[in-house]
Protein backbone atom coordinates (compact mmCIF):
# COMPACT_ATOMS: atom_id res chain seq x y z
CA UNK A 1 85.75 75.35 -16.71
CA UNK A 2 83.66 72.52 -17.87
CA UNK A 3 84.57 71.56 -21.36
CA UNK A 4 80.85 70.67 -22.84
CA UNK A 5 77.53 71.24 -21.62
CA UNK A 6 75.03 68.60 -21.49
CA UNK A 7 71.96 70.09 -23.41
CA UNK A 8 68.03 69.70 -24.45
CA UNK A 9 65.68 70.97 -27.24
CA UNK A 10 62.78 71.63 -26.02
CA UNK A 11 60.54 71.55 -29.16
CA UNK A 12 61.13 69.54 -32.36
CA UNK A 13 59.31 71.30 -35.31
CA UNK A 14 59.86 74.24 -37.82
CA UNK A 15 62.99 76.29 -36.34
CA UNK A 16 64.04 73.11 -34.01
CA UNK A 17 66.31 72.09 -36.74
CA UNK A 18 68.40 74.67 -37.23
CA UNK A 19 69.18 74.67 -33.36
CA UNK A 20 69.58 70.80 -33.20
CA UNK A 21 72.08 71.72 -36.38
CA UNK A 22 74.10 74.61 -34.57
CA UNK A 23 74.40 72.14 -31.66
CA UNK A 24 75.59 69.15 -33.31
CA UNK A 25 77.99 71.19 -35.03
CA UNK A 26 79.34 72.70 -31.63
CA UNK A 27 82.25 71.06 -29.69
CA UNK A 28 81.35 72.50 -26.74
CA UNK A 29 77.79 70.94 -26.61
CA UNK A 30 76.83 67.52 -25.43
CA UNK A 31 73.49 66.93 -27.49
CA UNK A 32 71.75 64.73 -25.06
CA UNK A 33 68.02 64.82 -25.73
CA UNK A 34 65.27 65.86 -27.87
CA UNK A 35 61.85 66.78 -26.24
CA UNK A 36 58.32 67.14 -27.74
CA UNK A 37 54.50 66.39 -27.03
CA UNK A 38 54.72 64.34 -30.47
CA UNK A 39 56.94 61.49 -29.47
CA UNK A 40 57.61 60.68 -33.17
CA UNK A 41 58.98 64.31 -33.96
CA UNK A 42 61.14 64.42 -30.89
CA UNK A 43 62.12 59.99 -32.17
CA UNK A 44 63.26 62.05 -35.72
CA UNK A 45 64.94 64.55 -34.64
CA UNK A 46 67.16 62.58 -31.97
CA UNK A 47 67.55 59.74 -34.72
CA UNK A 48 68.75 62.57 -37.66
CA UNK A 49 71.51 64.08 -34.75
CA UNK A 50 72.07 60.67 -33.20
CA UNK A 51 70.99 62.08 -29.78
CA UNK A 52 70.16 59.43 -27.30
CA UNK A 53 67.57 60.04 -25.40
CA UNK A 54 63.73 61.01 -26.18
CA UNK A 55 61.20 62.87 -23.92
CA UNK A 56 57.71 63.89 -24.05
CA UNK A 57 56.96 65.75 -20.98
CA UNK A 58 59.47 68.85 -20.40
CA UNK A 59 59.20 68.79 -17.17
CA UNK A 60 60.13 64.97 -17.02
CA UNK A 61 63.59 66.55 -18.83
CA UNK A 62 64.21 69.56 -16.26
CA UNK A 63 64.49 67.19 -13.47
CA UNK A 64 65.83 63.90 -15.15
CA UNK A 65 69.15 65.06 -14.00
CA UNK A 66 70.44 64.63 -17.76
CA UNK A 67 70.54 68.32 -19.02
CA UNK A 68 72.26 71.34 -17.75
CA UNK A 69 70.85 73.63 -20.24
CA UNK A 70 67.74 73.48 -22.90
CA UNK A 71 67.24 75.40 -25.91
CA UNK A 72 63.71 75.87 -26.42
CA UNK A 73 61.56 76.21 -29.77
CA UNK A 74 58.13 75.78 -29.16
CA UNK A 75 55.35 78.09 -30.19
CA UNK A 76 56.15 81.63 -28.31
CA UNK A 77 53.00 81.09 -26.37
CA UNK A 78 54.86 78.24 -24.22
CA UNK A 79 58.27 79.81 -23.90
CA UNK A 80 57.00 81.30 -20.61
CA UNK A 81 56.14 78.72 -18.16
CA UNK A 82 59.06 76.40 -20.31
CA UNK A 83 61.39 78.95 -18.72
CA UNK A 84 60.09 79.08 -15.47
CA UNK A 85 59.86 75.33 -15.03
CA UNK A 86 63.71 74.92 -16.43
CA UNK A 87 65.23 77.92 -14.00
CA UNK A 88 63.29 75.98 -10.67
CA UNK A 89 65.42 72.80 -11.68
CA UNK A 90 68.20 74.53 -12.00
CA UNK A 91 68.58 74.65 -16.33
CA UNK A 92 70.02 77.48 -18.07
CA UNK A 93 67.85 77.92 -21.22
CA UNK A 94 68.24 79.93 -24.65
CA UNK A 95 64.81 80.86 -26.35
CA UNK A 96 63.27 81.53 -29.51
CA UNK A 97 62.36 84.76 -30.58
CA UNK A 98 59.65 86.30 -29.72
CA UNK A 99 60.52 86.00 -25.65
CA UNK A 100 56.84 85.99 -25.05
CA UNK A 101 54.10 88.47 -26.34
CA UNK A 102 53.23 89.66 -22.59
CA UNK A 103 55.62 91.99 -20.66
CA UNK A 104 54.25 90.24 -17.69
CA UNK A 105 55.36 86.83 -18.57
CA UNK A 106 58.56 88.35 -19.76
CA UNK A 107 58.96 89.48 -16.52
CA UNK A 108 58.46 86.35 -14.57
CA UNK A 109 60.62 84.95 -16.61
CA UNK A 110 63.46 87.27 -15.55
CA UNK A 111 62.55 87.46 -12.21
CA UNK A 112 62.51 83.34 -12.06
CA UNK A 113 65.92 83.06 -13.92
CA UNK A 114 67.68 85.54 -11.58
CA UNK A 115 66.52 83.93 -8.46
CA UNK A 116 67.64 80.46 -9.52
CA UNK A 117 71.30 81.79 -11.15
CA UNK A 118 70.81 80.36 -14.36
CA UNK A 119 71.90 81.46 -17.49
CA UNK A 120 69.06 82.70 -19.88
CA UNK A 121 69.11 83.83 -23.15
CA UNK A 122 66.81 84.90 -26.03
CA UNK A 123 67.65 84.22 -29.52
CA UNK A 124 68.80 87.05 -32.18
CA UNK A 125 70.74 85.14 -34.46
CA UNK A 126 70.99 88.71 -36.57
CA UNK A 127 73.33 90.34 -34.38
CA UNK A 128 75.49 87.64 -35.27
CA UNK A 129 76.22 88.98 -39.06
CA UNK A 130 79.33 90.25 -39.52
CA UNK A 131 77.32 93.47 -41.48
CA UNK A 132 75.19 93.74 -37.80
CA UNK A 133 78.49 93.74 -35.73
CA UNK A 134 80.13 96.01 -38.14
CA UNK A 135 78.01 98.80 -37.66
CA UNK A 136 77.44 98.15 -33.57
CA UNK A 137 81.52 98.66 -33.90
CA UNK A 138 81.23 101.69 -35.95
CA UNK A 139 78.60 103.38 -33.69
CA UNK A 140 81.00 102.59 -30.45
CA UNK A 141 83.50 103.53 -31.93
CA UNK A 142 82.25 107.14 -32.44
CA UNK A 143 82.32 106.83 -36.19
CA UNK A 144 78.53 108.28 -36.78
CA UNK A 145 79.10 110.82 -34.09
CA UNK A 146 75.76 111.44 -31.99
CA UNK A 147 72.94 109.00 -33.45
CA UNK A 148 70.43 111.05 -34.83
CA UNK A 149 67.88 108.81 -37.49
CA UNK A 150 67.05 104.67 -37.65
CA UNK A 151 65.05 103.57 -40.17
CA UNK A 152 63.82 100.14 -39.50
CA UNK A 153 61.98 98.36 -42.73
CA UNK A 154 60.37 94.63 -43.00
CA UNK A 155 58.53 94.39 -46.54
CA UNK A 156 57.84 90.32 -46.79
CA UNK A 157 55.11 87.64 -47.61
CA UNK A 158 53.20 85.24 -45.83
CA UNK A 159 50.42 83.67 -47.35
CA UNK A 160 47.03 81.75 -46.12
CA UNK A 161 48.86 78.69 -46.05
CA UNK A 162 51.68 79.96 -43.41
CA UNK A 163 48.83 81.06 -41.01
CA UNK A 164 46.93 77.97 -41.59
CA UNK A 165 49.64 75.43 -41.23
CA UNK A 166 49.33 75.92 -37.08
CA UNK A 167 46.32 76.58 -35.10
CA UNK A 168 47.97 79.34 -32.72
CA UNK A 169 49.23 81.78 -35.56
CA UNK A 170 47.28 85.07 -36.66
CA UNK A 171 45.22 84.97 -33.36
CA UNK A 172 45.72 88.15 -30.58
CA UNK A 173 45.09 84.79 -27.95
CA UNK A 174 47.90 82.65 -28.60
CA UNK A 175 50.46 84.29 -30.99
CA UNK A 176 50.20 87.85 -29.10
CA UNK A 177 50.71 89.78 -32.84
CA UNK A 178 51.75 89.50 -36.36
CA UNK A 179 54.00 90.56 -38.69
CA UNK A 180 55.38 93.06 -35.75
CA UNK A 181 55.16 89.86 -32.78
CA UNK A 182 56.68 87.17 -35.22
CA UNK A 183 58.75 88.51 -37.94
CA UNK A 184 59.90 91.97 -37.78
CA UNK A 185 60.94 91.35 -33.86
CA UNK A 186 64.55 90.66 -35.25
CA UNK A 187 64.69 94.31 -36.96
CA UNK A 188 62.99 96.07 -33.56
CA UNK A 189 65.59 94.33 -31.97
CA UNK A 190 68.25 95.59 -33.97
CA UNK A 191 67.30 99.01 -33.79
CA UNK A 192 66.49 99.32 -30.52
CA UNK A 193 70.07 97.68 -29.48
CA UNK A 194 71.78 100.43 -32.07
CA UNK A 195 70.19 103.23 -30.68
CA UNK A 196 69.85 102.56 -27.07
CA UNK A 197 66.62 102.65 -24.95
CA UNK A 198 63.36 104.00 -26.13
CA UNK A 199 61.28 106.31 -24.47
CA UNK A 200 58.21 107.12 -26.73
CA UNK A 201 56.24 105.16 -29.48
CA UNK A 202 53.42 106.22 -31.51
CA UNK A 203 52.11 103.59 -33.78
CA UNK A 204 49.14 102.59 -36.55
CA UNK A 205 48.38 99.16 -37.62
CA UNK A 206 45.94 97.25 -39.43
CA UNK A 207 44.91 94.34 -41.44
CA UNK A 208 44.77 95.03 -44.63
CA UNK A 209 45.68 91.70 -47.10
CA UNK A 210 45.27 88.85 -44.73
CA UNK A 211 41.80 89.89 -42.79
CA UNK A 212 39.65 87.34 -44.17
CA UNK A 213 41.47 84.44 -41.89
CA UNK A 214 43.69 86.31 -39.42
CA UNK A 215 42.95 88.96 -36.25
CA UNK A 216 46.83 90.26 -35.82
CA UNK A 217 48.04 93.04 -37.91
CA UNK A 218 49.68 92.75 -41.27
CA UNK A 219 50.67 96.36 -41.99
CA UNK A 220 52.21 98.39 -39.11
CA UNK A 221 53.85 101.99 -39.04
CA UNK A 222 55.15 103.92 -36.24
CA UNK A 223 57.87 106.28 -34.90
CA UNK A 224 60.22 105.77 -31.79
CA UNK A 225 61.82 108.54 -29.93
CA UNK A 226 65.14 107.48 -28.24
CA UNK A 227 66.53 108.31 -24.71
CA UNK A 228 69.24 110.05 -26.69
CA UNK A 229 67.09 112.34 -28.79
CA UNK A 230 67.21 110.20 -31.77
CA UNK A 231 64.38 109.58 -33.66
CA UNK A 232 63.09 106.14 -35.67
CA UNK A 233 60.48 105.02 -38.20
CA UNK A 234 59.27 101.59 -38.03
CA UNK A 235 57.36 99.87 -41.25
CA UNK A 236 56.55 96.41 -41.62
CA UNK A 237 54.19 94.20 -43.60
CA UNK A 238 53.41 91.21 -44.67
CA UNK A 239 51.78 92.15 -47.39
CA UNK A 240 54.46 92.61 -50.46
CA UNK A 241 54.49 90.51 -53.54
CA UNK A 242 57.76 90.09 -54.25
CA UNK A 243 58.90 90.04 -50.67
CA UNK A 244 62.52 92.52 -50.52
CA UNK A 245 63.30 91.43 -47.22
CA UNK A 246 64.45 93.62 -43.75
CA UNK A 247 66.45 97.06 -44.24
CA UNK A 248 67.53 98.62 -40.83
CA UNK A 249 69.79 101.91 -41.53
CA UNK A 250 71.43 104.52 -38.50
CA UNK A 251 72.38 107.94 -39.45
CA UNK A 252 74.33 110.00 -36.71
CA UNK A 253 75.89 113.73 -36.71
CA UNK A 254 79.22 112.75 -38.47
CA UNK A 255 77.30 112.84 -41.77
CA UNK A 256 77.69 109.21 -42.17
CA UNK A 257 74.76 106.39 -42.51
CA UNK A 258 75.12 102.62 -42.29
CA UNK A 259 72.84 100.26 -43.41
CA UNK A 260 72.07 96.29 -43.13
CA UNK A 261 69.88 94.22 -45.94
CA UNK A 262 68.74 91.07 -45.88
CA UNK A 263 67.19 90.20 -49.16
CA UNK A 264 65.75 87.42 -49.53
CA UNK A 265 64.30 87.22 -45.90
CA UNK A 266 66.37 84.62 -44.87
CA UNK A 267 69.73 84.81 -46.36
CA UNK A 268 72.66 86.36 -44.84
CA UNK A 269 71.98 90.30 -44.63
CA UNK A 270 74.89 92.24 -45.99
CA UNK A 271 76.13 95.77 -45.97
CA UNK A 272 74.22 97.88 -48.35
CA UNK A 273 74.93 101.86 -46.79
CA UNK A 274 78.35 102.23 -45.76
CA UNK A 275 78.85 106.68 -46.53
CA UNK A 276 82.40 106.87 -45.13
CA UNK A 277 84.21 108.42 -47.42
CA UNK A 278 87.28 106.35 -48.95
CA UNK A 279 85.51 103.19 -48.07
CA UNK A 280 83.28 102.53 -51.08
CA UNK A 281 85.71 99.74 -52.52
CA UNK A 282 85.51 98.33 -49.22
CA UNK A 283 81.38 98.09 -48.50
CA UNK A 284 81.52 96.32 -51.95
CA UNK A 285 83.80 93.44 -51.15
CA UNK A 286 81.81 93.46 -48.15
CA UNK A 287 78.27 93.07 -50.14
CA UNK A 288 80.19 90.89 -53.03
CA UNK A 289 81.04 87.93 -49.72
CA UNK A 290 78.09 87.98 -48.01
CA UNK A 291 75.04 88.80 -50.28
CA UNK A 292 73.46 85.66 -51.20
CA UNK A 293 75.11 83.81 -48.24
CA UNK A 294 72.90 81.49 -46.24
CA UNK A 295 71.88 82.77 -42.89
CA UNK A 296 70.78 79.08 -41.52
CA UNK A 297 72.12 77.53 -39.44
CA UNK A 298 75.64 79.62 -39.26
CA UNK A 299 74.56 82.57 -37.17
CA UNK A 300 72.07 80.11 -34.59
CA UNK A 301 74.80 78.06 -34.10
CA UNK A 302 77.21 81.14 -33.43
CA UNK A 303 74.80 82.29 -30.77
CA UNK A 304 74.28 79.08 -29.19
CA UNK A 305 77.94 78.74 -29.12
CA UNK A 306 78.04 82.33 -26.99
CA UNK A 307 75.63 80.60 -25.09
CA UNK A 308 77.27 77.63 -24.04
CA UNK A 309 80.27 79.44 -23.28
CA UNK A 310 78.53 82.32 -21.05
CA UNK A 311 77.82 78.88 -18.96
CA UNK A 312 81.02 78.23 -19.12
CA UNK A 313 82.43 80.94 -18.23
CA UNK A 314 79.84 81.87 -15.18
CA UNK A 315 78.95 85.19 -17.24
CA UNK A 316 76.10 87.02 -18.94
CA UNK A 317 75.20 85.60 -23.27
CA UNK A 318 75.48 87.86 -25.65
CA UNK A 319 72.21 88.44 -26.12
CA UNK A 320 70.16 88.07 -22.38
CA UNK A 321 66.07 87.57 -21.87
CA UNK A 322 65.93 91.09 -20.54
CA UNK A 323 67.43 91.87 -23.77
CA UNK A 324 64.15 89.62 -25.40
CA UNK A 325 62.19 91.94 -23.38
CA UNK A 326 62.80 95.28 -25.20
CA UNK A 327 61.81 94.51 -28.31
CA UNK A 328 58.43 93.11 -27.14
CA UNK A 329 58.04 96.12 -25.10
CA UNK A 330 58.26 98.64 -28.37
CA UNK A 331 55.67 96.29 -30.17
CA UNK A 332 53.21 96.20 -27.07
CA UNK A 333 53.41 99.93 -27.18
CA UNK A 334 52.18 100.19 -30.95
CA UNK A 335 49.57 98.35 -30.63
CA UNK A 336 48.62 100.02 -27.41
CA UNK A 337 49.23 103.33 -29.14
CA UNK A 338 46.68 101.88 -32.00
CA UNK A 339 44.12 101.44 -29.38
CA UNK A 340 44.43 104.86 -27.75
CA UNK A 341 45.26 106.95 -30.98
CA UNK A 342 47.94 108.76 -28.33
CA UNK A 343 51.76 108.18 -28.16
CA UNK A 344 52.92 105.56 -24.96
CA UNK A 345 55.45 106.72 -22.92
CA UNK A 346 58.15 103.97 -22.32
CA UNK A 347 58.74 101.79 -19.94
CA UNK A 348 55.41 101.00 -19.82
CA UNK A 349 52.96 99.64 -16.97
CA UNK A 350 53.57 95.83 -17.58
CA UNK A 351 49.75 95.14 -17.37
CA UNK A 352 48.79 97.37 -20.20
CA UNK A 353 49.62 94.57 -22.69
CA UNK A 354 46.66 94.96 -25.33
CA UNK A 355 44.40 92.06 -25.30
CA UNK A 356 42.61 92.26 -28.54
């Protein structure tokens, strides 16, 4: 097993530097090279991690022989054909969330990874709390009994200036979705990997603060049934003023509900339900250690670290671009459930992404 592995980022602004500092605080990685279409972003961002060499043109990287795997933290829009490019030259590559707004891309992205071996990954830094793993342990190990209830809650702010500081954001064209697409994705992605596939969504969104300068939704409700018979609520916004942050909770037959909080939106999320009896004392120490904590870069650079080593190791990450794929798939089907005003049965036709 290869000790390091030589690596890329693909994409030097706005969530670029938390990867390039999970990487340059990673052993295992070799930070070799910093790529953007701004040469003078991609010039800073190699000169701040002393990484030694600069590119402009990804696919100049992908077949410079220098790289073995890329992270990549462009706008979602690009993360498609990035992928594709990387997996025909051989490059493993982790991604930013959202995968991709379109099923269909998400799709060729899969299919283009698995023909070409390559390791591929989508990034969920959340599952990486200790408070997320603790209650993915509890539910396997039978503690909640049958799952019966997820709530899954985003209440945060963005204001004109986040939408105006890049062209592609709060357009259907280019970001694919809002608060749902570009925010809230972590949360979806939480609940759906508590409670296991879903099989039915019936959604409402709208616009309701931010429709003078955006077209994507702001303000989204919906409910999920679950393969299991479990039922979910999804609510998000943008909208709230004070922000609290994102709440995801599971209830099951034992009687017992867990719960995860991340308030601020952006800080380390901490255990906040916890209803086994006998361990109240406990879910306090847990909320009094991690409450507050900072969320960036720690849990990026855990995942990248699973990452690396799933390259390693010739095995699956933690958290695979199929696994990117279901949360999109839940979002596409509100918004397609919007447009008809009827619940969408899931898995859905790939081509009935919702062009707006």
């Amino acid at each position: 097993m290869s000790e390091k592995v030589r690596i890329g980022l693909v994409g030097c602004g706005g969530i670029a530097r938390r990867h390039a500092d999970g990487l340059s605080a990673l052993p295992e990685a070799e930070f070799v090279a910093c790529c953007d279409v701004v040469e003078e972003r991609a010039k800073k961002m190699a000169e701040d991690h002393n990484v030694p060499r600069v590119f402009t043109d990804a696919d100049e990287l992908f077949k410079s022989g220098e790289v073995d795997a890329v992270t990549i933290c462009t706008p979602h829009p690009a993360h498609a054909p990035l992928v594709i490019a990387a997996a025909e030259a051989g490059i493993h590559t982790i991604v930013e969330k959202p995968l991709t707004p379109s099923l269909l891309e998400a799709d060729r992205m899969i299919a283009a990874t698995t023909k070409a071996n390559t390791r591929a990954a989508c990034i969920f830094q959340r599952r990486f709390y200790p408070a997320a793993q603790r209650i993915r342990n509890a539910i396997d190990d039978g503690r909640l009994g049958k799952l019966t209830l997820s709530e899954c809650i985003a209440r945060i702010h963005r204001d004109r200036a986040y939408f105006d500081h890049d062209e592609w954001r709060g357009k259907w064209g280019t970001e694919g979705g809002g608060v749902l697409m570009n925010q809230a994705v972590h949360i979806v992605d939480l609940m759906q990997w508590y409670m296991g596939p879903a099989v039915e969504v019936y959604g409402r969104w709208s616009t309701l603060l931010h429709g003078d300068y955006i077209e994507v939704e702001d303000t989204t409700v919906a409910t999920i049934a679950f393969a299991s018979g479990a039922l979910g609520m999804i609510e998000c916004a943008s909208t709230f003023t004070p922000p609290v942050g994102f709440v995801v909770t599971i209830h099951g037959t034992s009687g017992a509900a867990v719960g995860i909080r991340e308030s601020p939106e952006g800080s380390q999320a901490y255990t906040d339900l916890w209803s086994f009896e006998g361990e109240e004392e406990q879910r306090a120490e847990w909320e009094k250690t991690e409450r507050g904590g900072s969320a960036f870069p720690d849990f990026h650079r855990l995942q990248l670290q699973d990452f690396l080593h799933a390259i390693m190791e010739d095995r699956p990450p933690a958290v695979t671009i199929e696994d990117g794929r279901k949360s999109i798939e839940i979002i596409q089907a509100i918004y397609l459930s919007e447009k008809t005003r009827q619940p969408v049965k899931l898995p859905m036709n790939p081509a009935d992404v919702v062009i707006h």
